[in-house]
Protein backbone atom coordinates (compact mmCIF):
# COMPACT_ATOMS: atom_id res chain seq x y z
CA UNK A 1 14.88 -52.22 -0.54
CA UNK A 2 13.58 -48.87 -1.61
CA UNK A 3 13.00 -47.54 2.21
CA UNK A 4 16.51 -48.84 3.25
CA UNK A 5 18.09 -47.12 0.53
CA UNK A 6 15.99 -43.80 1.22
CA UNK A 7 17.02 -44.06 4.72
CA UNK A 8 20.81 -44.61 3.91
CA UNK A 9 20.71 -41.94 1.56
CA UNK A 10 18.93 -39.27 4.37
CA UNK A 11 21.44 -40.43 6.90
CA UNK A 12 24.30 -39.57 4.26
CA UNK A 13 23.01 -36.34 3.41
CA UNK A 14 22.70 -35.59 7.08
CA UNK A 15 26.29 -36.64 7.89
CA UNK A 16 28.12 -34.65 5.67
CA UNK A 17 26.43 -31.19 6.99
CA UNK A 18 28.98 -28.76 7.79
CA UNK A 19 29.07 -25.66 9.87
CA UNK A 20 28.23 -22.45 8.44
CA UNK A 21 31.52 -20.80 8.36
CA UNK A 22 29.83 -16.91 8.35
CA UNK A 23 31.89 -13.98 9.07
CA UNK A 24 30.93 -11.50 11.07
CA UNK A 25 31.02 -8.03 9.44
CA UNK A 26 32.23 -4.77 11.87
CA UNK A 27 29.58 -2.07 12.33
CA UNK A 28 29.51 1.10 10.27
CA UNK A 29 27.85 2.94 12.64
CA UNK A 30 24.23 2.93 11.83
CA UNK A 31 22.20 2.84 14.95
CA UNK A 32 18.18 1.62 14.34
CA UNK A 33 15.69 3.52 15.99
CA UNK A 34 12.30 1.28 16.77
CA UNK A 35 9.74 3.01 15.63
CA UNK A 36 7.29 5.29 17.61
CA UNK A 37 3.76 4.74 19.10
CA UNK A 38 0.81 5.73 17.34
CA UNK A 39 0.82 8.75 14.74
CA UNK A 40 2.82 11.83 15.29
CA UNK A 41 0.06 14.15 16.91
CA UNK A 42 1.78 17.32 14.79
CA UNK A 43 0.41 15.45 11.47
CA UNK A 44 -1.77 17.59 9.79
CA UNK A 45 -5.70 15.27 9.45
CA UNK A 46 -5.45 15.97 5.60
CA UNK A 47 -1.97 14.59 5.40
CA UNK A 48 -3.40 11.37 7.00
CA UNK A 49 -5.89 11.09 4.77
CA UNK A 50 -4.29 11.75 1.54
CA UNK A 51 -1.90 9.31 2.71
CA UNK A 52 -4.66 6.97 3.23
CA UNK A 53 -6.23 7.60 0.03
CA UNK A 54 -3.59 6.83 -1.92
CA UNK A 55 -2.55 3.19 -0.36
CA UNK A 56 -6.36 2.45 -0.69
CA UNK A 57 -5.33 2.97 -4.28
CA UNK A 58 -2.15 1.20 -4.77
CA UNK A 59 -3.68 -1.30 -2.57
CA UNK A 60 -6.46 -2.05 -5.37
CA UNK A 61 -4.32 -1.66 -8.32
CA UNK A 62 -2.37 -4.44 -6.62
CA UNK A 63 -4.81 -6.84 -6.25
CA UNK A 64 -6.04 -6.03 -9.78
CA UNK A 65 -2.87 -6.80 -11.23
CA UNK A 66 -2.72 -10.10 -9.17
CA UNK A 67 -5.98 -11.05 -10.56
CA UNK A 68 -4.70 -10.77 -14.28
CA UNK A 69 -2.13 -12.35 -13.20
CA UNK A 70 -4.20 -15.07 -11.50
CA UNK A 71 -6.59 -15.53 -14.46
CA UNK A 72 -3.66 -15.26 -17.47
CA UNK A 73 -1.92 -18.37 -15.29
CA UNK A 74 -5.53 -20.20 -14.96
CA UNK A 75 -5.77 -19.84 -18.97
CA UNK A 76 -2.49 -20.86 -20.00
CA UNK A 77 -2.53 -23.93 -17.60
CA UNK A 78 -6.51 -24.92 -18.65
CA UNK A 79 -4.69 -27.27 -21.30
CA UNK A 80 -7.60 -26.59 -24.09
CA UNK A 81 -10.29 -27.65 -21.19
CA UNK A 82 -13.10 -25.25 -21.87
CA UNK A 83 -14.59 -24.49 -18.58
CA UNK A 84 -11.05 -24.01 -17.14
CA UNK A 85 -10.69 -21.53 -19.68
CA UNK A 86 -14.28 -20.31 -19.24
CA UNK A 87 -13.35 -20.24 -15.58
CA UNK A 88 -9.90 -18.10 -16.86
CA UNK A 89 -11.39 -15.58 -19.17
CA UNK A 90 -14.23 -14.59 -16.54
CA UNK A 91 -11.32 -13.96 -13.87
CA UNK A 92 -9.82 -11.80 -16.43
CA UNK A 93 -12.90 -9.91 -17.05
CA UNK A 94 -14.17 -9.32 -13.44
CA UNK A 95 -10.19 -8.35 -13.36
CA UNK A 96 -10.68 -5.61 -15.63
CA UNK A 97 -13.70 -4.90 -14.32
CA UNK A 98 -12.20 -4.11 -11.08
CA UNK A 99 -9.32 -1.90 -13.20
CA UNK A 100 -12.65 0.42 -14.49
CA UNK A 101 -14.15 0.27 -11.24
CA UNK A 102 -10.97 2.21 -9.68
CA UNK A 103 -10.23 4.32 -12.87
CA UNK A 104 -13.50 5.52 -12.43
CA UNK A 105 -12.98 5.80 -8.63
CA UNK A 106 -9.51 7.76 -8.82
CA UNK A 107 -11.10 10.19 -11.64
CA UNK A 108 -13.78 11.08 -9.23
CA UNK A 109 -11.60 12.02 -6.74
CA UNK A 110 -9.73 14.02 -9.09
CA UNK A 111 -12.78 15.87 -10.36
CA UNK A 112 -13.99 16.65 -6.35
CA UNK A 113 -10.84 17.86 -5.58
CA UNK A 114 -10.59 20.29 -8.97
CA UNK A 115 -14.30 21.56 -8.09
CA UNK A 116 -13.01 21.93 -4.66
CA UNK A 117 -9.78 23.48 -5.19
CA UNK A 118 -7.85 21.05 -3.31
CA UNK A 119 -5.52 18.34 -4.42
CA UNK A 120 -7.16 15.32 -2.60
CA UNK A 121 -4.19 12.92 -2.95
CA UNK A 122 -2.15 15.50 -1.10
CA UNK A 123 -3.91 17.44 1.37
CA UNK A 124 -2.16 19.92 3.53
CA UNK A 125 -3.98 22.43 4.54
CA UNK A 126 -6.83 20.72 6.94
CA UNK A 127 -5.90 21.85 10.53
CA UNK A 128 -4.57 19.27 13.34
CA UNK A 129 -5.91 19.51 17.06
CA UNK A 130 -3.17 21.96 17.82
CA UNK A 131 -4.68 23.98 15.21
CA UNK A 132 -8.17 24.99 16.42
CA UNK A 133 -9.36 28.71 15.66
CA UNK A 134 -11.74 30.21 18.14
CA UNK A 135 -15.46 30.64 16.62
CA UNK A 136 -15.75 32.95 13.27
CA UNK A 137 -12.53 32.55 12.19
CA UNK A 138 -11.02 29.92 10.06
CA UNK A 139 -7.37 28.53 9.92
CA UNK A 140 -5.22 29.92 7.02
CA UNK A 141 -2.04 27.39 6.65
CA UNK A 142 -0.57 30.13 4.34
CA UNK A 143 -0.86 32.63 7.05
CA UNK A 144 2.16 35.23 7.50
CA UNK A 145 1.12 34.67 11.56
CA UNK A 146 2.54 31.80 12.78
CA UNK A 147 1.96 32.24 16.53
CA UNK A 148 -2.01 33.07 15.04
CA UNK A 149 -2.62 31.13 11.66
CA UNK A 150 -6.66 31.78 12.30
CA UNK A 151 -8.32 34.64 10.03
CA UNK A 152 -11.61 36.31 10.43
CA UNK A 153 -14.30 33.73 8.35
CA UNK A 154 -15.26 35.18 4.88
């Protein structure tokens, strides 16, 4: 009796499915480009790796956060069950482990770029190909020379 009144009630559900009436909306004139092959050969190597550098980052503080997240879920479902919550509270740790891990990790890049005088998370001034200097002389991105950007090597 059960199946025959599952099946009656599918074949209902089913027959009373009606068209999507959507409406088509005019175009405002927006044309979408696809995007382009491969990196943009102009982009300066430090741009590419700041840019890098930084999604590594947001990357990890992601998954850190998703691991709280993870474990704080695991603890308040463990209904009282001690190694569920065991299980729980060492997520939560290695979590936060993970969080001092890439504190640490993001402060030492902070202190190599200050003793270096460069801002590591936003590099700018490390040439591209297209920016080679000939032998004993170095490229100077704040040069006044734009046609020659190379200066004589300190």
């Amino acid at each position: 009796m059960r199946k025959v009144l599952a099946s009656a009630s599918v074949v209902g559900f089913l027959a009373t499915v009606t068209s999507a009436l959507a409406v088509v909306t005019p175009t405002i004139g927006v044309q979408l480009k696809p995007p382009t092959q491969g990196i943009n050969p102009g982009t300066p190597v430090g741009t590419l790796l700041s840019n890098a550098l930084t999604i590594i980052f947001v990357i990890a503080a992601l998954a850190v956060l998703f691991m709280l997240i993870i474990g704080a879920f695991q603890w308040i479902t463990s209904g009282g069950d001690k190694e569920k919550v065991g299980k729980a509270r060492d997520r939560i740790t290695q979590a936060l482990v993970g969080l001092a891990i890439l504190a640490l990790a993001f402060l030492i890049t902070v202190v190599v770029g200050q003793v270096l005088s460069i801002n590591i998370l936003d590099i700018k001034s490390i040439p591209t190909l297209d920016q080679r200097c000939p032998i004993g002389e170095v490229y100077d991105p704040t040069s006044a020379n734009a046609a020659n950007p190379c200066i004589k090597a300190r």
